[in-house]
PDB file of N, CA and C in Angstrom:
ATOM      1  N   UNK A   1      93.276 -97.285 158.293  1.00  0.00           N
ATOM      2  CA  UNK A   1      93.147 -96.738 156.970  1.00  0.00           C
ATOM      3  C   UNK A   1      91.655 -96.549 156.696  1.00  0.00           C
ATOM      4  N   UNK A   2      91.611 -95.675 155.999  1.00  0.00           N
ATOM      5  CA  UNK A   2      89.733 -95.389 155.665  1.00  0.00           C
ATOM      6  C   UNK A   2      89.644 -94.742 154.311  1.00  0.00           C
ATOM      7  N   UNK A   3      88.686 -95.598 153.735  1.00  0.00           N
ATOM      8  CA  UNK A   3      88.289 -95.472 152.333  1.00  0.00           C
ATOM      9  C   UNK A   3      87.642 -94.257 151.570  1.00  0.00           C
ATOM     10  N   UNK A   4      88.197 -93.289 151.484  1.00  0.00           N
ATOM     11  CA  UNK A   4      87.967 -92.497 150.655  1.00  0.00           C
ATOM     12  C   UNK A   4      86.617 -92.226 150.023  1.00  0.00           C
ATOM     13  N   UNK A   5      87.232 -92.853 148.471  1.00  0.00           N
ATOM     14  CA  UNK A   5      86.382 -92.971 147.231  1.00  0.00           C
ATOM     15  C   UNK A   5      86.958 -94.691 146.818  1.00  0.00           C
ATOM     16  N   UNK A   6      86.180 -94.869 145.353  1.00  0.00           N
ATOM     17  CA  UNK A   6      86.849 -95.919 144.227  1.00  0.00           C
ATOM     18  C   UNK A   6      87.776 -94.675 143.368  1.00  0.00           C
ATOM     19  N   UNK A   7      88.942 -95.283 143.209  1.00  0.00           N
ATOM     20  CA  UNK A   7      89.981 -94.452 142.116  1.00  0.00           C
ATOM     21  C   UNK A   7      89.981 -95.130 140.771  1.00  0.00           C
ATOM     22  N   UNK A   8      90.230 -94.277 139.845  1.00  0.00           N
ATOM     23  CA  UNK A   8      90.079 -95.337 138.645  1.00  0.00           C
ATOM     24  C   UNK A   8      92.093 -95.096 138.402  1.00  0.00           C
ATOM     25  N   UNK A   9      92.097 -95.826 137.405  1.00  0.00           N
ATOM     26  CA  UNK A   9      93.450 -96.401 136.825  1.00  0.00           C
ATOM     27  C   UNK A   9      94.131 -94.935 136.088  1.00  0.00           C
ATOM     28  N   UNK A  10      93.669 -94.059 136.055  1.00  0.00           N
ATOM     29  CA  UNK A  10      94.692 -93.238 135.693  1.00  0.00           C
ATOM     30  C   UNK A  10      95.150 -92.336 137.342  1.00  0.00           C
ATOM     31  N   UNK A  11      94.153 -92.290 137.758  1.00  0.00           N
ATOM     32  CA  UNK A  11      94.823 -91.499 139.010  1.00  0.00           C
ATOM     33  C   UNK A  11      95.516 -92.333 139.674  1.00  0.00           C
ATOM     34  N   UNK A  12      95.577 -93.822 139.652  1.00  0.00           N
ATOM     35  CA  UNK A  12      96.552 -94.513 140.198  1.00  0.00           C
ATOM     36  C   UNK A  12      98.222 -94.682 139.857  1.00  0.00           C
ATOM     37  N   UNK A  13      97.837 -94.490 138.542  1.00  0.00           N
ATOM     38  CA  UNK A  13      98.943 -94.222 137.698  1.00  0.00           C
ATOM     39  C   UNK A  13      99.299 -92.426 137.471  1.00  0.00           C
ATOM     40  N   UNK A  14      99.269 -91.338 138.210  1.00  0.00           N
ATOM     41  CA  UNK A  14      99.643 -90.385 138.661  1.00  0.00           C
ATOM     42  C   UNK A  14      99.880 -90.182 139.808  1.00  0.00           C
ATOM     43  N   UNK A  15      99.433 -91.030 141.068  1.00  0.00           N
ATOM     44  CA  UNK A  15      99.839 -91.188 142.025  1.00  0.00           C
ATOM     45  C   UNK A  15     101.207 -91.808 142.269  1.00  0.00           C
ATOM     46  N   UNK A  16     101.383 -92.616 141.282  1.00  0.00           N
ATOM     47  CA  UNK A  16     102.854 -93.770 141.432  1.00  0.00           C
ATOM     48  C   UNK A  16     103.697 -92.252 140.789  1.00  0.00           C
ATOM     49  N   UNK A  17     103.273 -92.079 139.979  1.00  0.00           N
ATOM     50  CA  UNK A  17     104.352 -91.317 139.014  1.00  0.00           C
ATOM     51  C   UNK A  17     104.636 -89.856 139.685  1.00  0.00           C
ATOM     52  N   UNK A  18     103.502 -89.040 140.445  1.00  0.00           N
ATOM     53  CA  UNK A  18     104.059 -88.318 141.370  1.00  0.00           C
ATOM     54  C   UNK A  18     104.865 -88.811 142.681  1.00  0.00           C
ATOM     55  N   UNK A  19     104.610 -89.727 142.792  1.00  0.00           N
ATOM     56  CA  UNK A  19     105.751 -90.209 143.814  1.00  0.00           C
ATOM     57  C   UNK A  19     107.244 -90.379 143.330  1.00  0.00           C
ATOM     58  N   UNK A  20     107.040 -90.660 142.065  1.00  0.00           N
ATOM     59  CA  UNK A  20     108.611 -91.492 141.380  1.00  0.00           C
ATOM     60  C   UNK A  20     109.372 -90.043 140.257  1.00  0.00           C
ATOM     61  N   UNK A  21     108.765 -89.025 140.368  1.00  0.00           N
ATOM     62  CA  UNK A  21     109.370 -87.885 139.656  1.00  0.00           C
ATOM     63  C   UNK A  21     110.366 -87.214 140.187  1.00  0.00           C
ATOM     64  N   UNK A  22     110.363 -87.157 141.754  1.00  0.00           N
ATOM     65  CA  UNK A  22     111.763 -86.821 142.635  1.00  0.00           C
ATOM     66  C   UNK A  22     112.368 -87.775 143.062  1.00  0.00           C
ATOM     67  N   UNK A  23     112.058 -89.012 143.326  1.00  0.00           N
ATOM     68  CA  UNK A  23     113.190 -90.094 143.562  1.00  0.00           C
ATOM     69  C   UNK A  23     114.011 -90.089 143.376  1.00  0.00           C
ATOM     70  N   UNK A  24     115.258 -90.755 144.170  1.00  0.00           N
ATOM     71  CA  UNK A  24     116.344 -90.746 143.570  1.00  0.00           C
ATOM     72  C   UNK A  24     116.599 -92.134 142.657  1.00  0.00           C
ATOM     73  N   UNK A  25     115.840 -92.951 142.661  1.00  0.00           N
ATOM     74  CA  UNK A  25     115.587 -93.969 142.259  1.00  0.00           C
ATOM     75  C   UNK A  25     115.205 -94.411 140.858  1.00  0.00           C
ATOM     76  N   UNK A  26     113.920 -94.091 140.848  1.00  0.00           N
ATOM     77  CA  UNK A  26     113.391 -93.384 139.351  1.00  0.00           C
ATOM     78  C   UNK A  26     113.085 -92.157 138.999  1.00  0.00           C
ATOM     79  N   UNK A  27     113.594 -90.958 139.740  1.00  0.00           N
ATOM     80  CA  UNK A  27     112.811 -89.994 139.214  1.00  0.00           C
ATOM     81  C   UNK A  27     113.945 -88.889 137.870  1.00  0.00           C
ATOM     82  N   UNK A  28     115.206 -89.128 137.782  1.00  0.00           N
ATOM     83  CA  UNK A  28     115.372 -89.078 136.427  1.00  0.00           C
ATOM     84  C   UNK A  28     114.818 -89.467 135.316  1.00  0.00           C
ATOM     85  N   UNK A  29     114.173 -91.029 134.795  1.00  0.00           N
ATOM     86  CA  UNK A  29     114.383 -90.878 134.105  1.00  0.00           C
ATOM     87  C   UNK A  29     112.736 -91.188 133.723  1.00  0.00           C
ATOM     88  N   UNK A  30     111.788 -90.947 134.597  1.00  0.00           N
ATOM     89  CA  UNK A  30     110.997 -91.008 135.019  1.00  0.00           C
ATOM     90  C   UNK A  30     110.641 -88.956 134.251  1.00  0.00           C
ATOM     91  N   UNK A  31     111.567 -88.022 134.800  1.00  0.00           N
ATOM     92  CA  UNK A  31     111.138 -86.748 134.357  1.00  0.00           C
ATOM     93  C   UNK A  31     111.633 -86.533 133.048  1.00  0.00           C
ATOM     94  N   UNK A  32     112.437 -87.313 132.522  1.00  0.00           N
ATOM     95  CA  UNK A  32     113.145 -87.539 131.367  1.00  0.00           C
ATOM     96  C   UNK A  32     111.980 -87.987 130.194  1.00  0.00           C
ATOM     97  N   UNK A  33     111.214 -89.228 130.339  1.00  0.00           N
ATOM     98  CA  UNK A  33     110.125 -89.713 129.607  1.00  0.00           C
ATOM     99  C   UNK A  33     108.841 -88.526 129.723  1.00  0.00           C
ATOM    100  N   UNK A  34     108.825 -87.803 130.897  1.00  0.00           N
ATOM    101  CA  UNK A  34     107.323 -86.901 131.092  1.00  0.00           C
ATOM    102  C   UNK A  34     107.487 -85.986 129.914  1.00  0.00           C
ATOM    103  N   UNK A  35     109.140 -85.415 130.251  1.00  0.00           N
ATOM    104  CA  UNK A  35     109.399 -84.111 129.449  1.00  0.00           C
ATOM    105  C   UNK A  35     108.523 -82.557 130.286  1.00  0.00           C
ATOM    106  N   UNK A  36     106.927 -82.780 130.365  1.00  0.00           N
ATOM    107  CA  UNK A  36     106.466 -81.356 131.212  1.00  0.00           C
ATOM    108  C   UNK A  36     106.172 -82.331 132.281  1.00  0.00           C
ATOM    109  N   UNK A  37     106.563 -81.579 133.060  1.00  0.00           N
ATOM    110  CA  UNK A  37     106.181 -82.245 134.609  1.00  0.00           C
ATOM    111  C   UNK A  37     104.826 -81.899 134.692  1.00  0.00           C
ATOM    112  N   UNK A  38     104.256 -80.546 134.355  1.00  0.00           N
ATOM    113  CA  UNK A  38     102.893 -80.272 134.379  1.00  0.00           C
ATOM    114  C   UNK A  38     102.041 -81.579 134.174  1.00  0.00           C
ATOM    115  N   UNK A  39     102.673 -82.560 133.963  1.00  0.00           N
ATOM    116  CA  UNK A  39     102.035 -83.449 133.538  1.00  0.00           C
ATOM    117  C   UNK A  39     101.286 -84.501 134.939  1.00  0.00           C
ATOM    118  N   UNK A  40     102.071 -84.440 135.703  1.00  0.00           N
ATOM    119  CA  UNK A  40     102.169 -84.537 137.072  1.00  0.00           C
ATOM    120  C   UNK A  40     101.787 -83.419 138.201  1.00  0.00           C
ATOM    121  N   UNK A  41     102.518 -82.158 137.661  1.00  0.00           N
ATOM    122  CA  UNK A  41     102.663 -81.523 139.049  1.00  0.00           C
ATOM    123  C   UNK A  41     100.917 -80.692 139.324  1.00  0.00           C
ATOM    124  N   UNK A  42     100.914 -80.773 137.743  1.00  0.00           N
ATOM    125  CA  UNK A  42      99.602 -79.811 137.171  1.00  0.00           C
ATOM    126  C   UNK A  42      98.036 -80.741 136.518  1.00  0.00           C
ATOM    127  N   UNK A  43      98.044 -82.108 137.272  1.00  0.00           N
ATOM    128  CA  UNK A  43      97.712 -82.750 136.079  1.00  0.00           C
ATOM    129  C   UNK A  43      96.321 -83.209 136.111  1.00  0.00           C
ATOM    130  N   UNK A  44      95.747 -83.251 135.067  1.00  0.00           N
ATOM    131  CA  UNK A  44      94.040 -83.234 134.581  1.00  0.00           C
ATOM    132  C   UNK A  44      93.978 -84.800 134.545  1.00  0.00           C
ATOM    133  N   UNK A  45      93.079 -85.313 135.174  1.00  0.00           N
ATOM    134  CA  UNK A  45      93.211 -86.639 134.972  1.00  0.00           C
ATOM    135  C   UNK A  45      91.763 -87.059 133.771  1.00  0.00           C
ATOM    136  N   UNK A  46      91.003 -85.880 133.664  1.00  0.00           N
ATOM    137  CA  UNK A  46      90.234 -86.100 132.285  1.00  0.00           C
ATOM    138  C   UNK A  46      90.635 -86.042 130.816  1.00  0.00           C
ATOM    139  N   UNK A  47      91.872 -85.270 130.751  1.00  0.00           N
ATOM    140  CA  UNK A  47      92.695 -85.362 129.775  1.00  0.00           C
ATOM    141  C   UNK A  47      93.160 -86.469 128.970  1.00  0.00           C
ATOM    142  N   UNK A  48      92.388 -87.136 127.846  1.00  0.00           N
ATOM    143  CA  UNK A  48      92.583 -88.380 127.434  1.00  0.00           C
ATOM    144  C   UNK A  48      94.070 -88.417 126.990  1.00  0.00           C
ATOM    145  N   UNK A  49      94.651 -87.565 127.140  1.00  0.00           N
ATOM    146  CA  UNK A  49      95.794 -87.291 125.904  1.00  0.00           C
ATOM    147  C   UNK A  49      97.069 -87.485 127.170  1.00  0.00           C
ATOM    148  N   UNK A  50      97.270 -87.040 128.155  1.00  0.00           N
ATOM    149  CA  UNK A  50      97.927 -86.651 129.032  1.00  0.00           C
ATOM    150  C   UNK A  50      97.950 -88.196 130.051  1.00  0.00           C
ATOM    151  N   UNK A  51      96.829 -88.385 129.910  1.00  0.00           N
ATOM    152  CA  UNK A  51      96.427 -89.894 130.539  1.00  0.00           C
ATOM    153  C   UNK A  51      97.546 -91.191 129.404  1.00  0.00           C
ATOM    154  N   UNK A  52      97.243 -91.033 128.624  1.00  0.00           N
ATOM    155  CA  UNK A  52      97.737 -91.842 127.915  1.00  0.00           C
ATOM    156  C   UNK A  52      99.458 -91.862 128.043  1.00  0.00           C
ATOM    157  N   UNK A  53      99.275 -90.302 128.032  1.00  0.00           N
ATOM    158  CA  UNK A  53     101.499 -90.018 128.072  1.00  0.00           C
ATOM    159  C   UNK A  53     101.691 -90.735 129.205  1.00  0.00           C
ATOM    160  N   UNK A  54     101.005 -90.538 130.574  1.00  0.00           N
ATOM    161  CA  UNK A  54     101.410 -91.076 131.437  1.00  0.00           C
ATOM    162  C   UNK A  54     101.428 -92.746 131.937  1.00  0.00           C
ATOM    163  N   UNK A  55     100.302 -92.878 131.236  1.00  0.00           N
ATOM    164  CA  UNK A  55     100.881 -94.546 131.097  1.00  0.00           C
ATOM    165  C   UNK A  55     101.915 -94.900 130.429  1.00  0.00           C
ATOM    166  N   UNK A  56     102.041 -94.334 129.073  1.00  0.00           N
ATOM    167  CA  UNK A  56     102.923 -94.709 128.422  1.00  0.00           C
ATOM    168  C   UNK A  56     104.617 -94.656 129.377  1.00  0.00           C
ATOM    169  N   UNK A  57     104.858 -93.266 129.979  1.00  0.00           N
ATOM    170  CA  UNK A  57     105.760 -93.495 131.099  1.00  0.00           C
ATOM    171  C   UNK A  57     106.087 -94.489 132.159  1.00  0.00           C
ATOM    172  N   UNK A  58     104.811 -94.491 132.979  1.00  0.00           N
ATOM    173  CA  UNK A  58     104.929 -95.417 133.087  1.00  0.00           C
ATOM    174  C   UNK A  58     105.120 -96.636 132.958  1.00  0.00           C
ATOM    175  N   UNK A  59     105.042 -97.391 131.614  1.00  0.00           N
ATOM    176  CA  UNK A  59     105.373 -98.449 130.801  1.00  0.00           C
ATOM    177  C   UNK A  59     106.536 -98.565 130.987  1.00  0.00           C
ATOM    178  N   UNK A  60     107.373 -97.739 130.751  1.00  0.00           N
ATOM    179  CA  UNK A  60     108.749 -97.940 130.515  1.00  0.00           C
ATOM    180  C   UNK A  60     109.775 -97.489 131.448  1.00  0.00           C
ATOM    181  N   UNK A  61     109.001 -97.588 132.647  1.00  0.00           N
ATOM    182  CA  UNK A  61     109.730 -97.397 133.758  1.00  0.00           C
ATOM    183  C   UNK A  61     109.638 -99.253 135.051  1.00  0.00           C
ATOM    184  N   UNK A  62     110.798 -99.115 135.436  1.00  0.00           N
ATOM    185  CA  UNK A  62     110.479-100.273 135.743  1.00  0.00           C
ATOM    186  C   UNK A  62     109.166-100.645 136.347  1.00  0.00           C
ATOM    187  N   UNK A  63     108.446 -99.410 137.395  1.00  0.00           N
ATOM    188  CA  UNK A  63     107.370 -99.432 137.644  1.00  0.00           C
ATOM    189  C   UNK A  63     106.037 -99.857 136.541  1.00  0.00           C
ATOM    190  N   UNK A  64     106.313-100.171 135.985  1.00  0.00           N
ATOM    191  CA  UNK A  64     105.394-100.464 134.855  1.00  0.00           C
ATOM    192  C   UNK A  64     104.988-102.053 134.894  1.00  0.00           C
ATOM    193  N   UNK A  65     105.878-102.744 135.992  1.00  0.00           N
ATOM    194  CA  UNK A  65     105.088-103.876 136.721  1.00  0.00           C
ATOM    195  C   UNK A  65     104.183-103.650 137.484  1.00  0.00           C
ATOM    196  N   UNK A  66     103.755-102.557 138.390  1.00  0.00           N
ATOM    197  CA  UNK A  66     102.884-102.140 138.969  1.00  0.00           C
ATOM    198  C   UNK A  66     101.862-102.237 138.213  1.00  0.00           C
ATOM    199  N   UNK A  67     101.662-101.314 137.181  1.00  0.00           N
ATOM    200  CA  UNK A  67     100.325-101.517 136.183  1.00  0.00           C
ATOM    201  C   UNK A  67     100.119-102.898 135.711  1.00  0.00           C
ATOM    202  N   UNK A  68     100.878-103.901 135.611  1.00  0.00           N
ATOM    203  CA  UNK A  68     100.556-105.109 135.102  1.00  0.00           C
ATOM    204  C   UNK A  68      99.479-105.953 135.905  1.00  0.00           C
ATOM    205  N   UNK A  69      99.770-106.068 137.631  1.00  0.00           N
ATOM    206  CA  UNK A  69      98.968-106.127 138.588  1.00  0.00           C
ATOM    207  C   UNK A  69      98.008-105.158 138.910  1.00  0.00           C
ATOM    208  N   UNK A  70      97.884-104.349 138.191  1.00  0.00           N
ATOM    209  CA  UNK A  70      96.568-103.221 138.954  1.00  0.00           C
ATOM    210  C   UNK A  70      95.842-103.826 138.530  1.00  0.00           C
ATOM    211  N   UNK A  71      94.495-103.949 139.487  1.00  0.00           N
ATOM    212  CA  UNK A  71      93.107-104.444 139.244  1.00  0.00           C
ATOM    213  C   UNK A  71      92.146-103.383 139.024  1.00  0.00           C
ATOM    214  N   UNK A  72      91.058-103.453 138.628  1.00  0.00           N
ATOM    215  CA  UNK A  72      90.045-102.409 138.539  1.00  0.00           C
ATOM    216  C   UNK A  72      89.429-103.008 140.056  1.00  0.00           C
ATOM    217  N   UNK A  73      88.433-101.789 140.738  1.00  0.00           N
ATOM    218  CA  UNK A  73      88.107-101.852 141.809  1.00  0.00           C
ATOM    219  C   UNK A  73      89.094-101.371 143.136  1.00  0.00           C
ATOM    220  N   UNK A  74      90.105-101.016 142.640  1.00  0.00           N
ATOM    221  CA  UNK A  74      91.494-100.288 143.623  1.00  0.00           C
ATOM    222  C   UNK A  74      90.716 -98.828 144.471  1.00  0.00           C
ATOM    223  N   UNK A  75      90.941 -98.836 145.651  1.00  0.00           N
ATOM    224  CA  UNK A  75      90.499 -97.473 146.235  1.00  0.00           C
ATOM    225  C   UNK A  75      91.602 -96.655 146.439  1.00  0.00           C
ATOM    226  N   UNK A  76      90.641 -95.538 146.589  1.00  0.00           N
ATOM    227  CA  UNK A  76      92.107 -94.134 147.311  1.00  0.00           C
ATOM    228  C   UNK A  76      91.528 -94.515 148.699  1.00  0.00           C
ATOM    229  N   UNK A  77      92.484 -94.489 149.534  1.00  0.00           N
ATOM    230  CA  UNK A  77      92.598 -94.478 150.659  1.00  0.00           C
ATOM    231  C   UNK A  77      93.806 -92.818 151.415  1.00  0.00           C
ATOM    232  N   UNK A  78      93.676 -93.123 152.773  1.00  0.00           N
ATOM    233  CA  UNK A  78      94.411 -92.014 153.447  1.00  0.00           C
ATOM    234  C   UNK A  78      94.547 -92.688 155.030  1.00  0.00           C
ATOM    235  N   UNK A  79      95.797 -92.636 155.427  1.00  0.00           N
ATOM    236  CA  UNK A  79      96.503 -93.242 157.155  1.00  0.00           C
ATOM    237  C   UNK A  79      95.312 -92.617 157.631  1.00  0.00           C
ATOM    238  N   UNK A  80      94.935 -93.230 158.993  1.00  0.00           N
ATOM    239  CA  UNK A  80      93.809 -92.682 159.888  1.00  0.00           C
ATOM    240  C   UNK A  80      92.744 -92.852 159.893  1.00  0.00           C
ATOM    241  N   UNK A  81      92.185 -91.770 160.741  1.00  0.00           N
ATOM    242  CA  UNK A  81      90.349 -91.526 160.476  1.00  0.00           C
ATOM    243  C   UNK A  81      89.491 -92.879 160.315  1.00  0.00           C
ATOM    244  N   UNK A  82      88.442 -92.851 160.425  1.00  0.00           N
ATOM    245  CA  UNK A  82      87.713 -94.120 160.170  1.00  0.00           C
ATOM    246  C   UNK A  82      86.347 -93.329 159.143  1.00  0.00           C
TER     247      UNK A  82
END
């Protein structure tokens, strides 16, 4: 694995949530709380407003234990490469 960048906490929390929007798992109700997927499929992570919806989704998805454990200092990473 090889370190990227530092990610901050909203792109971590669009990363989970683009993963969990087609699931079969969570991604009903998961697209159900987004309402625009743009929110995800299209999404500004400077957008204070859009940032916020998506936590808030996240909150109330079971994944919303995930955010309880997120630490600040989390990297993006990618398989491979050094």
């Amino acid at each position: 694995m090889r370190v990227l960048r530092d990610s901050s906490e909203d792109e971590m929390v669009l990363a989970f949530l683009s993963a969990e929007v087609d699931s079969d798992r969570f991604g009903a109700i998961v697209r159900q709380l987004l309402g625009d997927l743009d929110l995800v499929r299209n999404a500004d992570t400077t957008d204070a407003t859009a940032n916020q919806t998506r936590r808030s989704v996240l909150a109330h998805t079971v994944a919303g234990a995930v955010t309880a454990s997120y630490s600040s200092g989390s990297r993006l990473t990618c398989a491979g490469g050094s």
